[in-house]
C-alpha atoms as a PDB file:
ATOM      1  CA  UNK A   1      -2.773   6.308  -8.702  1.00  0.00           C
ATOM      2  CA  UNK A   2      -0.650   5.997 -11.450  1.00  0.00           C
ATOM      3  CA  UNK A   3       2.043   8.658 -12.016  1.00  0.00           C
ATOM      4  CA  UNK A   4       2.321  10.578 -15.428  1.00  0.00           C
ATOM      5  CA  UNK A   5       5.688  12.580 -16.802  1.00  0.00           C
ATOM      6  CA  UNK A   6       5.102  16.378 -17.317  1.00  0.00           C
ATOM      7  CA  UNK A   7       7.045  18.318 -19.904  1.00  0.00           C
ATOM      8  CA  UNK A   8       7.116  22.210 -19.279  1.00  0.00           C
ATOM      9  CA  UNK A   9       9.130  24.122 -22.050  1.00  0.00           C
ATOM     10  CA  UNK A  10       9.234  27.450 -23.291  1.00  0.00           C
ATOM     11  CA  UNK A  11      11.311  30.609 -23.159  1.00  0.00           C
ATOM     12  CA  UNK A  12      14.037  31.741 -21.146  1.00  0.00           C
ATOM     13  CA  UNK A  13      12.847  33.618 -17.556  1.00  0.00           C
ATOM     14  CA  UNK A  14       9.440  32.261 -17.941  1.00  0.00           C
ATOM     15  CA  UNK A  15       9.194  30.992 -14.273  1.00  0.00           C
ATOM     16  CA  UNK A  16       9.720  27.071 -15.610  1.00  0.00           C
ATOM     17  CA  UNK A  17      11.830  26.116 -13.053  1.00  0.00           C
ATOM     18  CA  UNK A  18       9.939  27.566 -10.512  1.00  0.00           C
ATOM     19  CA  UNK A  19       6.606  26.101 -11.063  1.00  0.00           C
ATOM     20  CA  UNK A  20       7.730  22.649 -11.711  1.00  0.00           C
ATOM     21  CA  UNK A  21       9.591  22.556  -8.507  1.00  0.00           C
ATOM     22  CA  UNK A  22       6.381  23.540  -7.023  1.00  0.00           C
ATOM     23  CA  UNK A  23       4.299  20.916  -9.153  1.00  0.00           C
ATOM     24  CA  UNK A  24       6.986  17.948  -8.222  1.00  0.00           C
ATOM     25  CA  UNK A  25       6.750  18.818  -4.327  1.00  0.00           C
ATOM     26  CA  UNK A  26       3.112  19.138  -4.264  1.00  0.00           C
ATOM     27  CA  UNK A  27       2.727  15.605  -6.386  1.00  0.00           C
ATOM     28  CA  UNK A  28       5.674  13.691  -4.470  1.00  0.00           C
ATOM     29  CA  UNK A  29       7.694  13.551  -7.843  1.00  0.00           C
ATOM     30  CA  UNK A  30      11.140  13.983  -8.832  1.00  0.00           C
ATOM     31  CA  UNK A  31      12.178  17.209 -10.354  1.00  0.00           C
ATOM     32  CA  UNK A  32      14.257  17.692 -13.238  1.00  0.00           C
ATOM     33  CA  UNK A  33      15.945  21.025 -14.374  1.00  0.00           C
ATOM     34  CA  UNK A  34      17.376  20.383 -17.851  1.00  0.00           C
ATOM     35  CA  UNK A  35      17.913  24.136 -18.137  1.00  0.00           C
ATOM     36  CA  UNK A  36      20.510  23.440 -15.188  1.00  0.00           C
ATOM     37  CA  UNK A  37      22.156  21.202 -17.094  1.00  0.00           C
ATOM     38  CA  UNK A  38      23.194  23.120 -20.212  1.00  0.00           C
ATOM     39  CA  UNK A  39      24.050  25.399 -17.747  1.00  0.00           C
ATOM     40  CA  UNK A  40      26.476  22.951 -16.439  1.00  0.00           C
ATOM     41  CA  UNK A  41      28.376  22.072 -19.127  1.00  0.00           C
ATOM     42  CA  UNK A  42      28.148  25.991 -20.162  1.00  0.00           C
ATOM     43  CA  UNK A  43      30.251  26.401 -16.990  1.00  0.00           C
ATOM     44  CA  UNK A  44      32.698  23.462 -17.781  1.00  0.00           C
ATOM     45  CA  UNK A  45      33.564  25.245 -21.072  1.00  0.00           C
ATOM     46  CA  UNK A  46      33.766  28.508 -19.731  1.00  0.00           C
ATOM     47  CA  UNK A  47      36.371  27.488 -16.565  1.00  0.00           C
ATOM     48  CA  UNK A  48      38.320  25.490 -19.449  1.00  0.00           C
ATOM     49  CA  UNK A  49      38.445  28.642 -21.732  1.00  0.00           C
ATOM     50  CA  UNK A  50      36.673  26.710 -24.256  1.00  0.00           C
ATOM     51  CA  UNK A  51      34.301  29.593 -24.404  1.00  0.00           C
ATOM     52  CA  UNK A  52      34.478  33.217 -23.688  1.00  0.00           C
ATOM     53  CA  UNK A  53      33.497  36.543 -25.307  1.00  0.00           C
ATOM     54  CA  UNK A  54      35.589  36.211 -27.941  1.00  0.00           C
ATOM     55  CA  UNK A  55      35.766  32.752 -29.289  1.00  0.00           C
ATOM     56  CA  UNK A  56      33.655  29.125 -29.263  1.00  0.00           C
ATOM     57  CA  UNK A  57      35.801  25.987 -29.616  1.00  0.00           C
ATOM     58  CA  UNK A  58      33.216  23.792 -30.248  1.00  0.00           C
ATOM     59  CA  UNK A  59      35.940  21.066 -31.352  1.00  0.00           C
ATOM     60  CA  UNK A  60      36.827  20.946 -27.678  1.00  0.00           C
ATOM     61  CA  UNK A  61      34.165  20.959 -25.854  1.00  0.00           C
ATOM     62  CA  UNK A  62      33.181  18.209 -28.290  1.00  0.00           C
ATOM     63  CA  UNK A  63      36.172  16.271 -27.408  1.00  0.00           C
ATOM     64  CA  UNK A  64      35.824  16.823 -23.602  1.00  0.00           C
ATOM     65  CA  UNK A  65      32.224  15.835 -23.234  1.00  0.00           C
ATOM     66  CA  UNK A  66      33.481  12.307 -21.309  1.00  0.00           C
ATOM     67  CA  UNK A  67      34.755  14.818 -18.574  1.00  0.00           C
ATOM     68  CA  UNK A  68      31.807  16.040 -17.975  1.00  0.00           C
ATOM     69  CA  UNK A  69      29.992  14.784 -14.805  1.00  0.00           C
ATOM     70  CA  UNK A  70      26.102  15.980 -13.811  1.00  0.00           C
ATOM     71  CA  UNK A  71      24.579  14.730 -11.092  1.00  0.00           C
ATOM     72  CA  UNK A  72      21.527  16.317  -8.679  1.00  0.00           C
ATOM     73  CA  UNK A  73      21.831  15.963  -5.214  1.00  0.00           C
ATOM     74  CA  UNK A  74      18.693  16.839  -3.030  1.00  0.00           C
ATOM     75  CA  UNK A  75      19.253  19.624   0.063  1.00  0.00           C
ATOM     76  CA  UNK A  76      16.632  19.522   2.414  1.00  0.00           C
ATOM     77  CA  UNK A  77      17.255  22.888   3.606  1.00  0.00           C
ATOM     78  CA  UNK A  78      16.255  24.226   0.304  1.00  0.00           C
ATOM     79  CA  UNK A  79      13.486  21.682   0.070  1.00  0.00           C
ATOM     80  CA  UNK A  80      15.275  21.055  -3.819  1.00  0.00           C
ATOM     81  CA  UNK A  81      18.215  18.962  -6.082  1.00  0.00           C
ATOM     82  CA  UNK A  82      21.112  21.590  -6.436  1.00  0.00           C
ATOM     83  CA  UNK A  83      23.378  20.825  -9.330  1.00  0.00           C
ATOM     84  CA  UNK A  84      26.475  19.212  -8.970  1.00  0.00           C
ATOM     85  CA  UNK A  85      29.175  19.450 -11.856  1.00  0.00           C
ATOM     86  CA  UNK A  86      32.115  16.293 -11.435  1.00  0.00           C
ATOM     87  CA  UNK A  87      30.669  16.587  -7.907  1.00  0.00           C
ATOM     88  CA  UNK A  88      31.164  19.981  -7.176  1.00  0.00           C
ATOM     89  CA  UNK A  89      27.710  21.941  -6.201  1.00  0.00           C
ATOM     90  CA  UNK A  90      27.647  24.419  -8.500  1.00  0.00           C
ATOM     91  CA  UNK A  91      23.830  25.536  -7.727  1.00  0.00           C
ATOM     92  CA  UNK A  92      24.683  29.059  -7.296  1.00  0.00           C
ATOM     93  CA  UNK A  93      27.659  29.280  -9.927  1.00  0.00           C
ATOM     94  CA  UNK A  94      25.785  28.545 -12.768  1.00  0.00           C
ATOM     95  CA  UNK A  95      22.733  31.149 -12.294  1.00  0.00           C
ATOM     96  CA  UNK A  96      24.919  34.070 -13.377  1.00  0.00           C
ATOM     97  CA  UNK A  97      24.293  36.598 -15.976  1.00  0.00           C
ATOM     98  CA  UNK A  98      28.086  35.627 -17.571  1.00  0.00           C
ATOM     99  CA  UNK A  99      26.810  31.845 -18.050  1.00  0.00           C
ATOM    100  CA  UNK A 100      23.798  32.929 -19.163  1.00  0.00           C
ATOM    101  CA  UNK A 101      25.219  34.499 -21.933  1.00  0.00           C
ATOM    102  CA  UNK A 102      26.915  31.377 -23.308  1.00  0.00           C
ATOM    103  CA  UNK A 103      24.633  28.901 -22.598  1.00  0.00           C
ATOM    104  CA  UNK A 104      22.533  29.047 -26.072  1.00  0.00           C
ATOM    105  CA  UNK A 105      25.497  28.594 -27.913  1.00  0.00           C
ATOM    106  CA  UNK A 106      26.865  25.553 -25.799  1.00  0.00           C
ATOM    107  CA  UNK A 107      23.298  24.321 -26.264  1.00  0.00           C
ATOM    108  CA  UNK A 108      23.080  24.445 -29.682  1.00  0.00           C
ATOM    109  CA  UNK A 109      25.805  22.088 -30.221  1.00  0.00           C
ATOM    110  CA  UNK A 110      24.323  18.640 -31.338  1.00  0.00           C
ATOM    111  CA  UNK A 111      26.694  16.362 -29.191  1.00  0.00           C
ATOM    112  CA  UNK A 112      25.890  18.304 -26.114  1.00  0.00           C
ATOM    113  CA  UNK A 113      22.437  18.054 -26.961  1.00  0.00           C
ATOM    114  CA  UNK A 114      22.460  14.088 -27.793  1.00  0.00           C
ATOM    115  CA  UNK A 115      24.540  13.457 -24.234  1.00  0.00           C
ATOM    116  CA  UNK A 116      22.194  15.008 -22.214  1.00  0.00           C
ATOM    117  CA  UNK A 117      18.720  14.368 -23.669  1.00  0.00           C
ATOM    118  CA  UNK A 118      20.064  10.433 -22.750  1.00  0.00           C
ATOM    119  CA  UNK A 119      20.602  11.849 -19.432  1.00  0.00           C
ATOM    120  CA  UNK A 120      17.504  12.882 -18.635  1.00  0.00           C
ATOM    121  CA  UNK A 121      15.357  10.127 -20.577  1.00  0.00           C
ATOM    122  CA  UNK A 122      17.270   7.914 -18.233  1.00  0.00           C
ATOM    123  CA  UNK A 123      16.209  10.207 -15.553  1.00  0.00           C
ATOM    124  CA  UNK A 124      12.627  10.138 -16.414  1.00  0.00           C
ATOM    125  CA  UNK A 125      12.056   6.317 -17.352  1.00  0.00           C
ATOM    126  CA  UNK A 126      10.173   5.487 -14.369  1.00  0.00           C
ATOM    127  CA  UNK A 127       7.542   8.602 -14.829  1.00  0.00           C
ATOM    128  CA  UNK A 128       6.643  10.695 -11.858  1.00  0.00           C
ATOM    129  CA  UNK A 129       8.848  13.165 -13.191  1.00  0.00           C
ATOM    130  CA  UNK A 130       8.236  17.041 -13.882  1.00  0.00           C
ATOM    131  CA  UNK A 131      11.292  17.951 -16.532  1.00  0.00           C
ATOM    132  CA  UNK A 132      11.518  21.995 -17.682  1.00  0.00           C
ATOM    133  CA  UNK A 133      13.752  23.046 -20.505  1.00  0.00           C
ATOM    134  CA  UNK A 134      13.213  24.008 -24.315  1.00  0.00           C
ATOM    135  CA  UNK A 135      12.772  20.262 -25.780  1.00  0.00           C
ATOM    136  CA  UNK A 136      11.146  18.241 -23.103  1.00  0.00           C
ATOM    137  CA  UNK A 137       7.595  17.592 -24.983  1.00  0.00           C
ATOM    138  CA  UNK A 138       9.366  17.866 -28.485  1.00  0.00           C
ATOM    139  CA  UNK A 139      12.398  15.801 -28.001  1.00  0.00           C
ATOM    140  CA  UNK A 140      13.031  14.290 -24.370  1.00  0.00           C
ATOM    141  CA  UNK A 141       9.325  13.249 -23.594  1.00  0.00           C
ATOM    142  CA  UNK A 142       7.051  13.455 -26.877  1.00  0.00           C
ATOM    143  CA  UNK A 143       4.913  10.591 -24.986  1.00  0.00           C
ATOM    144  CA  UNK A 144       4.102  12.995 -21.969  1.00  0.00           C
ATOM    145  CA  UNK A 145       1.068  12.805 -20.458  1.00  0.00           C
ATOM    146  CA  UNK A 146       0.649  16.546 -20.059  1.00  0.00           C
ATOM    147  CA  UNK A 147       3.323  19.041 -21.936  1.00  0.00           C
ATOM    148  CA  UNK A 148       2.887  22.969 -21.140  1.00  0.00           C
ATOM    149  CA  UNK A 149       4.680  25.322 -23.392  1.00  0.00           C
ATOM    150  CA  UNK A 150       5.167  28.890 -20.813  1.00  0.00           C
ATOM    151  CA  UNK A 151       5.591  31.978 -22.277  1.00  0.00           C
ATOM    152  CA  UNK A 152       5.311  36.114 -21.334  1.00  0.00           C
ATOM    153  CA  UNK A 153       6.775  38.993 -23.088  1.00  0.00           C
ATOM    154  CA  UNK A 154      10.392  39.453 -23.002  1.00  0.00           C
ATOM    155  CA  UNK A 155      10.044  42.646 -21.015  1.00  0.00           C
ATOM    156  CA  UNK A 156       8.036  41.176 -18.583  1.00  0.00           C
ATOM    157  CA  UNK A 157      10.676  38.183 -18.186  1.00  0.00           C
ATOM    158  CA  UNK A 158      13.419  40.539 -17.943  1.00  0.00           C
ATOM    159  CA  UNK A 159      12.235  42.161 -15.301  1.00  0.00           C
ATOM    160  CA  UNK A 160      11.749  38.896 -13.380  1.00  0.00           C
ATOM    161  CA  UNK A 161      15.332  38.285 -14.056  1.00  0.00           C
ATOM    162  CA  UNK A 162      16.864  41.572 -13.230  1.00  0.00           C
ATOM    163  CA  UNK A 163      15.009  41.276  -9.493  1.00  0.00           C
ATOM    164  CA  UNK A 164      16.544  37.571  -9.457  1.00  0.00           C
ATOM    165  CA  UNK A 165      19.879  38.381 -10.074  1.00  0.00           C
ATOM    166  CA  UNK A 166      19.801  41.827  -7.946  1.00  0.00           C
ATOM    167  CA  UNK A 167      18.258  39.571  -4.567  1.00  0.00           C
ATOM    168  CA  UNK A 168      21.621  37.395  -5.165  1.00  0.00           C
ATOM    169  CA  UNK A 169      23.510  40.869  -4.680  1.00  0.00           C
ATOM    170  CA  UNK A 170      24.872  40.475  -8.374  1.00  0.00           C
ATOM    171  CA  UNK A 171      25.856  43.630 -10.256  1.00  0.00           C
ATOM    172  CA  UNK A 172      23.719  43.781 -13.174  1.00  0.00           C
ATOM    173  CA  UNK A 173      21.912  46.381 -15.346  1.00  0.00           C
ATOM    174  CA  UNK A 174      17.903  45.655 -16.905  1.00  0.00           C
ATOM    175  CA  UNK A 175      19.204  46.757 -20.306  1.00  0.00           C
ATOM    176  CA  UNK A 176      21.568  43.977 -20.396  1.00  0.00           C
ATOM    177  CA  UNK A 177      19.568  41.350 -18.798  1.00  0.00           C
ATOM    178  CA  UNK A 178      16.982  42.357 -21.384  1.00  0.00           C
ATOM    179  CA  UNK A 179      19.865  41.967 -24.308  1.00  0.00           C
ATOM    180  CA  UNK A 180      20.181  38.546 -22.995  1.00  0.00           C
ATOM    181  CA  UNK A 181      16.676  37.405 -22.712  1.00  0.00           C
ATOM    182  CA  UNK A 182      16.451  38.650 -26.249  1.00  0.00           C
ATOM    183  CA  UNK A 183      19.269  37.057 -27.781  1.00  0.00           C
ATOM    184  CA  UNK A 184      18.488  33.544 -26.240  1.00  0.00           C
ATOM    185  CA  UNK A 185      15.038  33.963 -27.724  1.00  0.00           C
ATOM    186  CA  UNK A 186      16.482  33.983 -31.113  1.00  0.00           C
ATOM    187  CA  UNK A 187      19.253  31.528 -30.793  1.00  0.00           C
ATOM    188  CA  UNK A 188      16.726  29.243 -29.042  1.00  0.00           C
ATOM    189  CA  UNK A 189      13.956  29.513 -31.481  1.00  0.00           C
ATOM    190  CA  UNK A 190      16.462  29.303 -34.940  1.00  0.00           C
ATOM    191  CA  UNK A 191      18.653  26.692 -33.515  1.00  0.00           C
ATOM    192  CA  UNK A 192      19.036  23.750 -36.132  1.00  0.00           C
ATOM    193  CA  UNK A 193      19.256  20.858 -33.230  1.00  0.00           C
ATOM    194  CA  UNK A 194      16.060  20.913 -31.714  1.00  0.00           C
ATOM    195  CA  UNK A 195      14.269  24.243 -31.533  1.00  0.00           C
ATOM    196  CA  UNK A 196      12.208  26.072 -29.064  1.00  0.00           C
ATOM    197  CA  UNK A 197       8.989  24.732 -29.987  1.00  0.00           C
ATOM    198  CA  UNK A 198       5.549  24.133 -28.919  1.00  0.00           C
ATOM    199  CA  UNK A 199       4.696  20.490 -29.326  1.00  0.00           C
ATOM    200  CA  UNK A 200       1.580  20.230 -31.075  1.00  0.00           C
ATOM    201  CA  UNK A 201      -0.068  18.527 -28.024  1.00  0.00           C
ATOM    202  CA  UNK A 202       1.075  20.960 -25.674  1.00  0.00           C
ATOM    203  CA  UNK A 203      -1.052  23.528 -23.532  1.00  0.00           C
ATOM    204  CA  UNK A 204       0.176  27.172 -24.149  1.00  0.00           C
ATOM    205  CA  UNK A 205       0.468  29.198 -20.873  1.00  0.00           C
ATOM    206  CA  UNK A 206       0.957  32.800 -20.901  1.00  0.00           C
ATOM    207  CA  UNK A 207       1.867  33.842 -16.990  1.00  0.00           C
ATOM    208  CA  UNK A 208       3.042  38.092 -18.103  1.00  0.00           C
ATOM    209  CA  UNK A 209       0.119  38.929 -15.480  1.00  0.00           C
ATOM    210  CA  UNK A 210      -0.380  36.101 -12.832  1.00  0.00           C
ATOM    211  CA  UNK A 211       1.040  35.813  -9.843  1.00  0.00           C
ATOM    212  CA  UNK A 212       3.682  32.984  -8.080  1.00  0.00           C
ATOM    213  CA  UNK A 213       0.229  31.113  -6.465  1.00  0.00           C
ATOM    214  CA  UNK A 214      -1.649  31.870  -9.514  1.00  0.00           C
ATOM    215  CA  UNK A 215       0.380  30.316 -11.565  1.00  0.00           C
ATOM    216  CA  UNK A 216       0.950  27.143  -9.439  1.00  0.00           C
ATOM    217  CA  UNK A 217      -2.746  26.516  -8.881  1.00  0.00           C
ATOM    218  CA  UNK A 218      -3.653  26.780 -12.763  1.00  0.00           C
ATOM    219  CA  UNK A 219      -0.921  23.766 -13.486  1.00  0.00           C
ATOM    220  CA  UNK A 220      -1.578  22.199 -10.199  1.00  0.00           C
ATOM    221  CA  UNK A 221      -5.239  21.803 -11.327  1.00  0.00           C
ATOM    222  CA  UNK A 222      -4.129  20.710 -15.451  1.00  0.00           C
ATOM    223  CA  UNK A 223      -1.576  18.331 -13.250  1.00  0.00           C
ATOM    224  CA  UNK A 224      -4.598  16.376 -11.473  1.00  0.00           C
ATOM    225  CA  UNK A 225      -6.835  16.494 -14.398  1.00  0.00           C
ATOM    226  CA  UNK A 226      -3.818  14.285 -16.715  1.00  0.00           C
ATOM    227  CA  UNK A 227      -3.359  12.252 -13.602  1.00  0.00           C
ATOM    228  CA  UNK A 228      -7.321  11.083 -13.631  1.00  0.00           C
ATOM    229  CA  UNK A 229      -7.362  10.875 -17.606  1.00  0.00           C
ATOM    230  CA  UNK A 230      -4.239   8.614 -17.587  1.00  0.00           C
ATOM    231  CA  UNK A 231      -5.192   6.433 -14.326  1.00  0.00           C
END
């Protein structure tokens, strides 16, 4: 059966990266987190004090983008690709709250943006890929065979977050979780480089009041339905 690329985008804490692990295992495909990525580089400008609360030097970051070194490596203890930054695993490093808060301004740089949308076009040349992020069906993938565009209210997502970050015994308060999810909304959506949009051709999926499974088996289902229409 032929194999199709799926594009899931939409806002921050939407359960993205969950579900299209969960789509990619269940359909023997590779699974791409471009979120993780971003998140990546976020980090490299942060440990290089390119970035903190007080300043952005964009200039640098700019001119230290050939230093920069992604790579997924698959742990099959996790049953997933952790993230590896100039080949350090950095899985767990980037999911904090403190990269989280930097990450839509890294992203919204154009040259970070034009780096790793080659990335993961490379990554996804050979289809049988499920790719998550903000730009997938817009930008990375517009010829996607299926494209979802996830979304739930901000209060609902920042609750998902605030349990997330709490189970990895990090200190962190729902106001300010919610503050981020907020901000990243706006900075995402307003962005001149490739905003958070819904492609055109993209199924909208609102998950505020399903559960993990519910979730899975509603995409698992539109999954199998592109497969047949595109075999």
């Amino acid at each position: 059966m032929q194999k199709i690329t799926i594009a899931i985008d939409g806002f921050s804490s939407t359960g993205k990266s969950t579900v299209a692990k969960q789509l990619a295992k269940a359909l023997g495909y590779v699974y791409v987190d471009s979120g993780a990525m971003y998140r990546a580089v976020t980090l490299f400008a942060m440990q290089n004090d390119f970035i903190n609360d007080t300043h952005f030097d964009k200039e640098q970051l700019i001119a230290h983008l050939e230093d920069i070194h992604i790579t997924f490596k698959f742990n099959e203890d996790l049953g997933f690709a952790e993230v590896y930054l100039n080949e350090k695993n950095v899985e767990k490093d980037i999911r904090t709250l403190e990269v989280s808060n930097f990450v839509s301004p890294v992203a919204e740089v154009s040259e970070v943006r034009k780096m790793l949308v080659k990335q993961q076009q490379k990554l996804g040349k050979n289809k049988g890929v499920v790719m998550d992020g903000r730009d997938i069906g817009t930008v990375v993938f517009p010829d996607a065979e299926l494209k979802i565009f996830m979304n739930a209210s901000a209060e609902t997502r920042a609750k998902r977050r605030y349990h997330e970050l709490r189970d990895r015994d990090l200190d962190v308060n729902y106001e300010d979780v919610l503050h981020n999810v907020m901000s990243r909304d706006e900075i995402d959506s307003n962005r001149k480089d490739s905003p958070l949009l819904k492609a055109a051709d993209a199924i909208e999926f609102d998950n505020s009041n399903l559960t993990e499974e519910e979730q899975f088996h509603t995409l698992y289902g539109l999954a199998k339905k592109a497969i047949r229409e595109h075999s």
